[in-house]
Protein backbone atom coordinates (compact mmCIF):
# COMPACT_ATOMS: atom_id res chain seq x y z
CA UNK A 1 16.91 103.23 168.69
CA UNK A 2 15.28 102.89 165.21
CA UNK A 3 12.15 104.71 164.27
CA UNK A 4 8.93 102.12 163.15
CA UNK A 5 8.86 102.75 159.73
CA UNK A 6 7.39 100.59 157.33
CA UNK A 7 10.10 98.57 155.36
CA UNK A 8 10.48 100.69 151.91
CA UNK A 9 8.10 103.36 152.70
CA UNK A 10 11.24 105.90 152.52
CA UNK A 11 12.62 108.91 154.66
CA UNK A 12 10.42 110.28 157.69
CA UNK A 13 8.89 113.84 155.81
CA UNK A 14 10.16 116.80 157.76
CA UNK A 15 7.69 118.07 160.23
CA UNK A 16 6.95 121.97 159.97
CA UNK A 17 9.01 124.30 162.39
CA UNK A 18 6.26 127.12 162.54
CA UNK A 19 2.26 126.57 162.13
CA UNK A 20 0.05 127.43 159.51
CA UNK A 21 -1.65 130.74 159.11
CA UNK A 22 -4.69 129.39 157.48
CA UNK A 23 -6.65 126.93 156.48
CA UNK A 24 -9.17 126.00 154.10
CA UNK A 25 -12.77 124.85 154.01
CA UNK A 26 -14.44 123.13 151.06
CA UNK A 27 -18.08 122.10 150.78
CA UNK A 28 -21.24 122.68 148.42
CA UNK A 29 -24.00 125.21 149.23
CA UNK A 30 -26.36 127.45 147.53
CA UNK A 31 -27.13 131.11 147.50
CA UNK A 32 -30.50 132.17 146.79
CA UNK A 33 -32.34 135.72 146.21
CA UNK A 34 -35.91 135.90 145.38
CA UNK A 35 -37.63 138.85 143.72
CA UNK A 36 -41.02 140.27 143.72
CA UNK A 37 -42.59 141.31 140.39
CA UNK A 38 -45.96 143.08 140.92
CA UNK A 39 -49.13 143.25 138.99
CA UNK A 40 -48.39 144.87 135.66
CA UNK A 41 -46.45 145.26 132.79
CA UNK A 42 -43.42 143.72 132.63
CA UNK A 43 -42.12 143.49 129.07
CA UNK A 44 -38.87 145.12 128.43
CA UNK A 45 -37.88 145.10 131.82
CA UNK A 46 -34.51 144.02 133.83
CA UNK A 47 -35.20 142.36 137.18
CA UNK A 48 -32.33 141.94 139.18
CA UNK A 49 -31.30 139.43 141.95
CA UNK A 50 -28.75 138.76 144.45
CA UNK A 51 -28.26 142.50 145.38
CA UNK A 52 -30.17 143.08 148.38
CA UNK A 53 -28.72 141.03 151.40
CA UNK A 54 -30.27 139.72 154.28
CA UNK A 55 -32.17 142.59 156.78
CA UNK A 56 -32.63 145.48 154.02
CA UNK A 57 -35.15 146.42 151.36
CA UNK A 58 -35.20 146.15 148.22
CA UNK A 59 -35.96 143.72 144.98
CA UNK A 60 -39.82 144.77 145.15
CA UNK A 61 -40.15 143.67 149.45
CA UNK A 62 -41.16 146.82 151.14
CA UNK A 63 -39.91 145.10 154.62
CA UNK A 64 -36.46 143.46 155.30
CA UNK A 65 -35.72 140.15 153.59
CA UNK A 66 -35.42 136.96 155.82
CA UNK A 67 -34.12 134.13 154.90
CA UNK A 68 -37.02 132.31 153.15
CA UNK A 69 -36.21 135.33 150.58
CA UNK A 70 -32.19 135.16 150.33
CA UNK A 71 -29.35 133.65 152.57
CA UNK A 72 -26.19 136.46 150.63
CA UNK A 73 -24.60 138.02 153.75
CA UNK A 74 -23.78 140.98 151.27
CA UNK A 75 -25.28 142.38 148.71
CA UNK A 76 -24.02 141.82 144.72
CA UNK A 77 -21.06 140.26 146.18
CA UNK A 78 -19.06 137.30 147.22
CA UNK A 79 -17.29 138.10 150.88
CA UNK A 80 -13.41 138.52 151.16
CA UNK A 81 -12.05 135.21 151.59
CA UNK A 82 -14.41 133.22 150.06
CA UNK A 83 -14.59 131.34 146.62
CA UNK A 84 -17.72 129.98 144.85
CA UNK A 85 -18.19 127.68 142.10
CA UNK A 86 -21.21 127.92 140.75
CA UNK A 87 -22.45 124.46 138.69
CA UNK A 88 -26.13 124.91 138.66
CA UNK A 89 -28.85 127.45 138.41
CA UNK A 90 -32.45 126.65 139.79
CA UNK A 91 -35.65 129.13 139.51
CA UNK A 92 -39.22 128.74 141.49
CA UNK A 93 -42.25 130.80 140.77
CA UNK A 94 -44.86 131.50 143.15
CA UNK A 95 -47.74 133.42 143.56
CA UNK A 96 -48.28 136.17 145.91
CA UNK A 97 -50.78 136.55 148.80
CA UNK A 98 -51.41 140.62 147.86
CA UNK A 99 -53.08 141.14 151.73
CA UNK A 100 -50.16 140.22 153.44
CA UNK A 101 -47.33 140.20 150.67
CA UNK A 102 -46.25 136.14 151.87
CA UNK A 103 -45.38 133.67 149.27
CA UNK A 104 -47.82 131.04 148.19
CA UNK A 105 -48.83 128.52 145.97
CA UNK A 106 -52.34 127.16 146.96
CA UNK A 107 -56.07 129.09 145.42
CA UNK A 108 -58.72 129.40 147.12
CA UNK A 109 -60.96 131.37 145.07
CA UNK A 110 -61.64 131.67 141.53
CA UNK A 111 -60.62 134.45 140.89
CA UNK A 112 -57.41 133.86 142.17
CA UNK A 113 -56.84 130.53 140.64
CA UNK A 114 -57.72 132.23 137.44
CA UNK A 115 -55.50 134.95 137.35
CA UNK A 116 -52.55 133.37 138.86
CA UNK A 117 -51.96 130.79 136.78
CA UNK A 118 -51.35 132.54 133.50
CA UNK A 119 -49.16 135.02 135.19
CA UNK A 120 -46.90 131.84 136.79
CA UNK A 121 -46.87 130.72 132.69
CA UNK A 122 -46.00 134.12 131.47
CA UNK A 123 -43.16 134.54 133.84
CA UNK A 124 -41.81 130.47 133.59
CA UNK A 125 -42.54 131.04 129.19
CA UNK A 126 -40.82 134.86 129.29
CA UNK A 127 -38.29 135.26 131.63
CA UNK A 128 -34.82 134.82 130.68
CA UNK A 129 -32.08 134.43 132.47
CA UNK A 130 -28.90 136.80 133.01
CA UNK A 131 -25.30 137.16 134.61
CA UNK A 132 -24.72 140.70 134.88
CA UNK A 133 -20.66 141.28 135.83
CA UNK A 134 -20.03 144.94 136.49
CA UNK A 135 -20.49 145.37 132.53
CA UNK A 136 -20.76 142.03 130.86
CA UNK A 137 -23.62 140.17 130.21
CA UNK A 138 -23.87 136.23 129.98
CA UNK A 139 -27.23 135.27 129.27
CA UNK A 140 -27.59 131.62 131.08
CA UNK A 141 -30.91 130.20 130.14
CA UNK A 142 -34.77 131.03 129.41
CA UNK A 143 -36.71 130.18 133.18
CA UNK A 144 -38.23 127.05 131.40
CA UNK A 145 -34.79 125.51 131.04
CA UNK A 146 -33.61 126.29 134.93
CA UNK A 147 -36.06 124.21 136.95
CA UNK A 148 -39.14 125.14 135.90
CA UNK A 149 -40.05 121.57 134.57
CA UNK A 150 -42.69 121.56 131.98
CA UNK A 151 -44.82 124.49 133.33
CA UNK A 152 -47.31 125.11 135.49
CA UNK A 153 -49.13 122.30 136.62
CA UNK A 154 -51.78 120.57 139.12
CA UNK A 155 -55.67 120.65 140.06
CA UNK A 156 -58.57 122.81 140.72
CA UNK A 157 -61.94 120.90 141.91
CA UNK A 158 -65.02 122.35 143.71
CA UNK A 159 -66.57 121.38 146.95
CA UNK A 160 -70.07 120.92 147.80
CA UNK A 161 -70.43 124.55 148.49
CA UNK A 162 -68.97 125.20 145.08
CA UNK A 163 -65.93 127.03 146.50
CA UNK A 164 -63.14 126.16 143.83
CA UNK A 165 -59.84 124.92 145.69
CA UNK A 166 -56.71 123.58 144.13
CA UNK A 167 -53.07 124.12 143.77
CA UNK A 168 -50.82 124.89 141.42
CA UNK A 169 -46.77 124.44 141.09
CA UNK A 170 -44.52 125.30 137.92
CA UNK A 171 -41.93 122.15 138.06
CA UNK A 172 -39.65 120.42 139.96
CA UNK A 173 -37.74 119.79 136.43
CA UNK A 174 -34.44 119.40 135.60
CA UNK A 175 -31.72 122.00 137.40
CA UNK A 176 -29.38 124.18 134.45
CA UNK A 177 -26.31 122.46 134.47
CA UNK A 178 -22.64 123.83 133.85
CA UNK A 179 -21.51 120.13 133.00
CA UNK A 180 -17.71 121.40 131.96
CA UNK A 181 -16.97 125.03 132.86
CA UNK A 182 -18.35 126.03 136.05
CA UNK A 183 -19.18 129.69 136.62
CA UNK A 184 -16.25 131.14 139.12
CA UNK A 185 -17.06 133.85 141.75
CA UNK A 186 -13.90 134.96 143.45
CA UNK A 187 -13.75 136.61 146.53
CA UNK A 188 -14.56 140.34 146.66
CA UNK A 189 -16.11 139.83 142.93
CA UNK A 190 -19.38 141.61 142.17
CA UNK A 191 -22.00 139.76 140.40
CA UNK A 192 -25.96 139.83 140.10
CA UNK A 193 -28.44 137.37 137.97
CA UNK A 194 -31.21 139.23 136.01
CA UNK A 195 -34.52 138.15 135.01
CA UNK A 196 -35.06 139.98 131.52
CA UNK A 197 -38.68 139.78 129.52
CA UNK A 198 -39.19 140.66 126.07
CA UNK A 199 -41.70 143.33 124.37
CA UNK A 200 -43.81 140.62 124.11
CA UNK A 201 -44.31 139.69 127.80
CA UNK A 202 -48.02 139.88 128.68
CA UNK A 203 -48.87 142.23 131.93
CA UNK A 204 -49.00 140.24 135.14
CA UNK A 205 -52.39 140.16 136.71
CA UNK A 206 -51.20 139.74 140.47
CA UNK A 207 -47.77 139.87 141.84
CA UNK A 208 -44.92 136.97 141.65
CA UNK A 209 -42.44 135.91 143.59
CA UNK A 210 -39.24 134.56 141.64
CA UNK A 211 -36.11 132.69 143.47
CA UNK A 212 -33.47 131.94 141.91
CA UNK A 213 -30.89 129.34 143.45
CA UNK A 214 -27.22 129.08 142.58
CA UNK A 215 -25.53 125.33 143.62
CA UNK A 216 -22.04 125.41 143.86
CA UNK A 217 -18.72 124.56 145.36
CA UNK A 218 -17.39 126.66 148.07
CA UNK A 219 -13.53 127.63 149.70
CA UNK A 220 -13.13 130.16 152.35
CA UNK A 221 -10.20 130.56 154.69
CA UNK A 222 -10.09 130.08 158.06
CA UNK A 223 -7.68 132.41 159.86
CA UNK A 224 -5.08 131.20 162.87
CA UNK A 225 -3.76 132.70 165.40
């Protein structure tokens, strides 16, 4: 008996005697870490993200960070087995609700509306952008370049009553690319992204929350047996 094999497709492949250890997943994901700069100065400073994982303190939260705040599984590094490409970098600024320490954008007061919305412009016009690996330093882009659109932007109006109300936002603009030469993160590698102002950063009036979002290509291995 002949096998059914196409006519010119060539000789049957061999078929593996043993199975495979591992395998391999691919797909595209982000990782995220927010920060929380309080009211004050910040010039000259070095604000650093991605090294407080999910459950512990740190990065200016007094209680545990939960996922709206970062989705790393460890701390300033990728896990064993894993690979990420990164090909994009994303930042969002909010404002902070000081009573409760949640993350807003809406103002519903004057006074908060007022002070607020310079300190979302000094952070999206000052902050700059960092890789920090171990003990090199790739700067990446100033916060106006990495999502931040053009700026803050929206409406304030007054009701009857004269309350102000309004809301604010600082961009949904374009994402930093990496159009060539993606930024690699191997497994096991340490990395963090810093937020750096100058000596010319005015002092923020209430505190700010800053995310930054990495998009990327991911591999990890999937053990067998």
């Amino acid at each position: 008996m002949h096998p059914l094999v196409t006519p010119g497709a060539g000789p049957i492949p061999g078929v593996p005697q043993h199975q495979p250890s591992n395998l391999f997943r691919f797909g595209e994901i982000t990782l995220y870490s927010t920060s929380q700069l309080v009211a004050g100065a910040i010039a000259n400073t070095n604000n650093r993200l991605f090294t407080t994982p999910l459950g512990q303190t740190g990065q200016g939260w007094a209680a545990g960070m939960t996922v709206s705040e970062t989705n790393l599984k460890e701390g300033g590094r990728i896990p064993s087995g894993q690979a990420y490409d990164v090909f994009g970098v994303a930042t969002q600024v909010m404002a902070m609700t000081a009573n409760n320490g949640t993350m807003s954008l809406p103002f519903v007061q004057a006074a908060a509306a007022a002070g607020a919305v310079p300190d979302l412009q000094n952070v999206v016009n000052n902050g700059i952008l960092v890789w920090d690996f171990t003990q090199t330093q790739v700067f990446i882009a100033p916060v106006m370049l990495a999502g931040a659109g053009g700026g803050v932007y929206g409406a304030i109006a007054s009701t009857a009553a004269a309350t102000p109300l309004g809301a604010m936002n600082n961009g949904n603009g374009g994402i930093w690319m990496y159009r060539k030469h993606p930024v690699a993160l191997p497994g096991s590698s340490t990395f963090a992204v810093e937020c750096q102002f100058g000596v010319h950063t005015a002092a923020l009036g209430t505190a700010v929350a800053l995310r930054v979002v990495l998009l990327g290509y991911y591999k990890s291995v999937i053990e067998i047996g």
